[in-house]
Protein backbone atom coordinates (compact mmCIF):
# COMPACT_ATOMS: atom_id res chain seq x y z
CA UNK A 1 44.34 -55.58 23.98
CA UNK A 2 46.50 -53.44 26.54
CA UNK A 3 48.50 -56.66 27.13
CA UNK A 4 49.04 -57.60 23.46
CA UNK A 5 49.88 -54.21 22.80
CA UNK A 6 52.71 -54.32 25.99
CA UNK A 7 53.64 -57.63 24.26
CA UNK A 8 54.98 -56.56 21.41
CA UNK A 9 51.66 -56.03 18.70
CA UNK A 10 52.31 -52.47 18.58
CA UNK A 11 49.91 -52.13 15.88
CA UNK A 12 47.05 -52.85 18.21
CA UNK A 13 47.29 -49.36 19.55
CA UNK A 14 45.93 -47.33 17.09
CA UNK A 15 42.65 -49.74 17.69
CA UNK A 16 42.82 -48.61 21.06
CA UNK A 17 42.91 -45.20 21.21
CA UNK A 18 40.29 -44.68 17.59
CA UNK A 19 37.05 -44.83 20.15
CA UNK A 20 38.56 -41.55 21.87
CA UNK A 21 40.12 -39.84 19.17
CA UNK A 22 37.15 -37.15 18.62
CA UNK A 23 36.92 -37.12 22.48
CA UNK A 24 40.47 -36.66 23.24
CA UNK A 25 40.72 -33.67 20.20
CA UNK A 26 37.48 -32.17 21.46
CA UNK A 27 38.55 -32.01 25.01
CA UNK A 28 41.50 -29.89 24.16
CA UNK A 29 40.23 -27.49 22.04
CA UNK A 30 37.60 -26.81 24.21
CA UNK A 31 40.68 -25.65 26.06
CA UNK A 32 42.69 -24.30 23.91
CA UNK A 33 40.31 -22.57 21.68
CA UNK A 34 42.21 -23.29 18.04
CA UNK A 35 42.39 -26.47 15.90
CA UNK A 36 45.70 -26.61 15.20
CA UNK A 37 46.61 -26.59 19.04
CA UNK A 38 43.86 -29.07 19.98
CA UNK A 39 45.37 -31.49 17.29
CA UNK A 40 49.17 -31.04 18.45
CA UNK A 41 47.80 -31.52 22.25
CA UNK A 42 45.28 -34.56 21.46
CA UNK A 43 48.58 -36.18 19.25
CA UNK A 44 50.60 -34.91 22.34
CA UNK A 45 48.42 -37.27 24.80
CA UNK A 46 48.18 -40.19 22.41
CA UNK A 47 51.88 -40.24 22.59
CA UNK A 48 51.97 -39.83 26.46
CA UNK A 49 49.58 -42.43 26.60
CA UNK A 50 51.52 -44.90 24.78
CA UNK A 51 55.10 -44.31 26.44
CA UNK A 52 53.08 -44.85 29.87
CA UNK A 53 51.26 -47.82 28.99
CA UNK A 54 52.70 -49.67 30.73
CA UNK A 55 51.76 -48.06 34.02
CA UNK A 56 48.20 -47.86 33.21
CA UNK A 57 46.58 -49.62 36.45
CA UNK A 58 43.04 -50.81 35.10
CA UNK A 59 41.14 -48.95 38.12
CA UNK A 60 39.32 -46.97 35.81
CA UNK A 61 38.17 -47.22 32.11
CA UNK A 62 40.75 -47.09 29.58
CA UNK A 63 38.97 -43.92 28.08
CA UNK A 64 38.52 -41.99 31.46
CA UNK A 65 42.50 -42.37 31.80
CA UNK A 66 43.34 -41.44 28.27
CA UNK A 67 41.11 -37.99 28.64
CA UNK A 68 43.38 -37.29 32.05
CA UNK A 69 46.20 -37.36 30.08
CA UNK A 70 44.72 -34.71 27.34
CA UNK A 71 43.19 -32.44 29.64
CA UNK A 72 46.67 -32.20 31.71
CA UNK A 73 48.15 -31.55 27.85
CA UNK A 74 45.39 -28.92 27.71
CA UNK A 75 46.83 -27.47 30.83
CA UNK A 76 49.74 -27.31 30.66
CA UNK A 77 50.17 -25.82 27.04
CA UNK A 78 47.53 -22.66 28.50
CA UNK A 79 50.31 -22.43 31.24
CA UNK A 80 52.40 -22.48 28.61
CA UNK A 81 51.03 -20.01 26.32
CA UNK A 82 50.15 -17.59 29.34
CA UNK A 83 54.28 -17.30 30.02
CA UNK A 84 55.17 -16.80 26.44
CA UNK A 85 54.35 -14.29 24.03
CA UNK A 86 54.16 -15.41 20.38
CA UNK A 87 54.56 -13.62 17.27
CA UNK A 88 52.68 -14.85 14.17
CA UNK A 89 54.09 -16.23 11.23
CA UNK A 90 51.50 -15.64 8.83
CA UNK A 91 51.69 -11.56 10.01
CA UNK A 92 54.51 -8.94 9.18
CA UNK A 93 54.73 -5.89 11.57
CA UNK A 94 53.97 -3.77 8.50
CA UNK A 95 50.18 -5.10 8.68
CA UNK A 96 49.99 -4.76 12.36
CA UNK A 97 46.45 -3.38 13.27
CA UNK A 98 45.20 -4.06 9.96
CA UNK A 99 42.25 -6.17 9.79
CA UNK A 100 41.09 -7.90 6.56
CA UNK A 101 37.80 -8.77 6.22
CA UNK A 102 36.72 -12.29 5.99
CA UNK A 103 35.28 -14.41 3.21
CA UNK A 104 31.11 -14.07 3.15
CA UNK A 105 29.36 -16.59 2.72
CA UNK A 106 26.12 -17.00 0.98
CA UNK A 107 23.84 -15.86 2.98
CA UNK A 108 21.09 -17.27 1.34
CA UNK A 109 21.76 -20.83 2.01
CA UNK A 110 21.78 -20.22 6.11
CA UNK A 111 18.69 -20.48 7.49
CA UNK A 112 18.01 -17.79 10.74
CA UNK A 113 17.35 -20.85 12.78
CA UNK A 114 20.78 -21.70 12.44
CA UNK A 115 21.95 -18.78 13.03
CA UNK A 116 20.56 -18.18 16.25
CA UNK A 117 21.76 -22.02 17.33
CA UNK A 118 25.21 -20.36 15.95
CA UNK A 119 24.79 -17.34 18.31
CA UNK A 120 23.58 -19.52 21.27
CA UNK A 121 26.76 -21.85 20.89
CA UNK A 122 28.81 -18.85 20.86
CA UNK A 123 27.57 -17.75 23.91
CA UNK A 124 28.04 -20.65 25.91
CA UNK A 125 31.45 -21.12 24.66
CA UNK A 126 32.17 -17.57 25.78
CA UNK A 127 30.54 -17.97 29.42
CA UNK A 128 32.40 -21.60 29.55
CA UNK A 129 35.66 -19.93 28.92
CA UNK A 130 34.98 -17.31 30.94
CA UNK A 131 34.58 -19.56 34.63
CA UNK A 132 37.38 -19.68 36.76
CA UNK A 133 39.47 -23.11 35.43
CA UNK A 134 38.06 -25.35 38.56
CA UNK A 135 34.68 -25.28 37.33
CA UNK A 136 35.14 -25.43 33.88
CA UNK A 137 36.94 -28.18 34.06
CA UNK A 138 34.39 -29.95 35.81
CA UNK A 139 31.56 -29.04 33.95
CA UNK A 140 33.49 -29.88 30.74
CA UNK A 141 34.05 -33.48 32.05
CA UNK A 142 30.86 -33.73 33.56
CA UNK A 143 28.18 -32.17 31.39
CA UNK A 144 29.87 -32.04 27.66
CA UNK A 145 32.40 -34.99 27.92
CA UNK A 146 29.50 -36.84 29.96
CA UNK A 147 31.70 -38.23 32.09
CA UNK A 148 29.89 -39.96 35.57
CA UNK A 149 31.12 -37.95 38.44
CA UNK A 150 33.75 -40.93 39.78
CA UNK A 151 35.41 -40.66 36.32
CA UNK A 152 35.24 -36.70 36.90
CA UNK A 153 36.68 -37.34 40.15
CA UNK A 154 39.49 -39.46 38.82
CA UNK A 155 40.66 -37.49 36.41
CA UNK A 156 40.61 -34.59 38.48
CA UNK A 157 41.96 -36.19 41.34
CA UNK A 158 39.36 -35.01 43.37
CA UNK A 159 37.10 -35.94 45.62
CA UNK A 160 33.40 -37.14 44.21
CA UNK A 161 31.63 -34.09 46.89
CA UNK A 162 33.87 -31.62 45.27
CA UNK A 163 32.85 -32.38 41.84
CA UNK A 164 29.57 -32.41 42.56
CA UNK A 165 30.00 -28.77 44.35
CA UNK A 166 32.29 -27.52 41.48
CA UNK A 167 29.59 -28.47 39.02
CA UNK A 168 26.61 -26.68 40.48
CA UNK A 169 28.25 -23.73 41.26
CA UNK A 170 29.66 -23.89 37.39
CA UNK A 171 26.00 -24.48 36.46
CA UNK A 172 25.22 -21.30 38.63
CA UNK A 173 27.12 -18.99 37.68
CA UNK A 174 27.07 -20.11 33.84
CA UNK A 175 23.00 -18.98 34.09
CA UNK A 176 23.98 -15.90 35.97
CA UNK A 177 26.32 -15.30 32.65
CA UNK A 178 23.55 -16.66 29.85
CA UNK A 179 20.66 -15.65 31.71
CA UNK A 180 20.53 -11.95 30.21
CA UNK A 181 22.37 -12.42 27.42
CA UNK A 182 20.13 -15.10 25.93
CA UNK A 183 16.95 -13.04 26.48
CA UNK A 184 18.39 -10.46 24.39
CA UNK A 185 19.89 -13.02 21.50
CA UNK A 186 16.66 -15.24 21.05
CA UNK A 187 14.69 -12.54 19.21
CA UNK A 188 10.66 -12.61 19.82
CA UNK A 189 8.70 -14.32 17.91
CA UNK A 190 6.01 -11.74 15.52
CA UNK A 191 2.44 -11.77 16.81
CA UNK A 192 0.86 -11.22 13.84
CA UNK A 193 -2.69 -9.30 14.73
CA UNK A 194 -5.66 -10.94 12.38
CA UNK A 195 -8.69 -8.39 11.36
């Protein structure tokens, strides 16, 4: 398909790239934390991986190479946003420290169950973000993108040892995180004391 698409049937590369559109969107925002950014970063890398096409090798799965080029996207827009300060749009300065309160839902049609998965996630997001960007990486690639650990390694461009390292120590210090916190969000269950 690669060499069809090189050949001229530029129409083939949409069929390429569908398999890893989800991945490729869900990589960045895991990243970049907001939709809108993931999109522009996963559109970014679909682009990138079409202009360099032509110097994709074949050493590794077309996929594995296509989620290299998103999570260096993912990079390098957080590098990005870290250097510049942005004002929003949607804000004026007038409203500045006021906070509107969202939309509620109806609570009656969530059950507590998923709540708590709700709360759970949210905690693991926040102790994922919160690891130092060498180990979330990895454990991003490794245990949520399910990557094997020479894919890891690839895309990393590191060596198959280090991942391995970089994802127990993530694993590590992501249950030193969760540990306490998830004894205090999963709430005990009622023992109900029969006469």
């Amino acid at each position: 398909m690669i060499a069809a698409i090189l050949g001229g049937d530029v129409q083939l590369f949409h069929e390429l790239i569908r398999p890893y559109e989800r991945r490729v969107y869900l990589m960045a925002l895991s990243f970049l934390k907001s939709e809108p950014d993931a999109e522009d970063a996963a559109q970014e890398a679909f682009l990138k991986a079409y202009r360099n096409l032509k110097n994709f090798r074949g050493e590794a799965r077309f996929g594995t190479w296509l989620v290299s080029i998103a999570l260096n996207e993912a990079r390098s827009r957080i590098r990005h946003r870290n250097t510049i300060r942005m004002e929003s749009l949607d804000e004026s300065p007038e409203t500045e420290g006021h906070v509107s309160p969202a939309l509620l839902r109806d609570w009656k049609e969530i059950p507590s169950e998923a709540l708590e998965r709700k709360e759970v996630r949210s905690l693991l997001e926040d102790a994922v973000t919160s690891l130092p960007s060498i180990y979330r990486e990895v454990f991003q690639l490794r245990d949520v993108e399910q990557l094997n650990v020479n894919e890891a390694a690839e895309v990393l461009g590191i060596s198959i040892g280090a991942v391995k390292v970089r994802l127990h120590r993530a694993r590590m210090m992501l249950q030193k995180i969760l540990a306490p916190q998830l004894k205090q969000a999963v709430p005990k269950r009622r023992r109900w004391a029969w006469s």
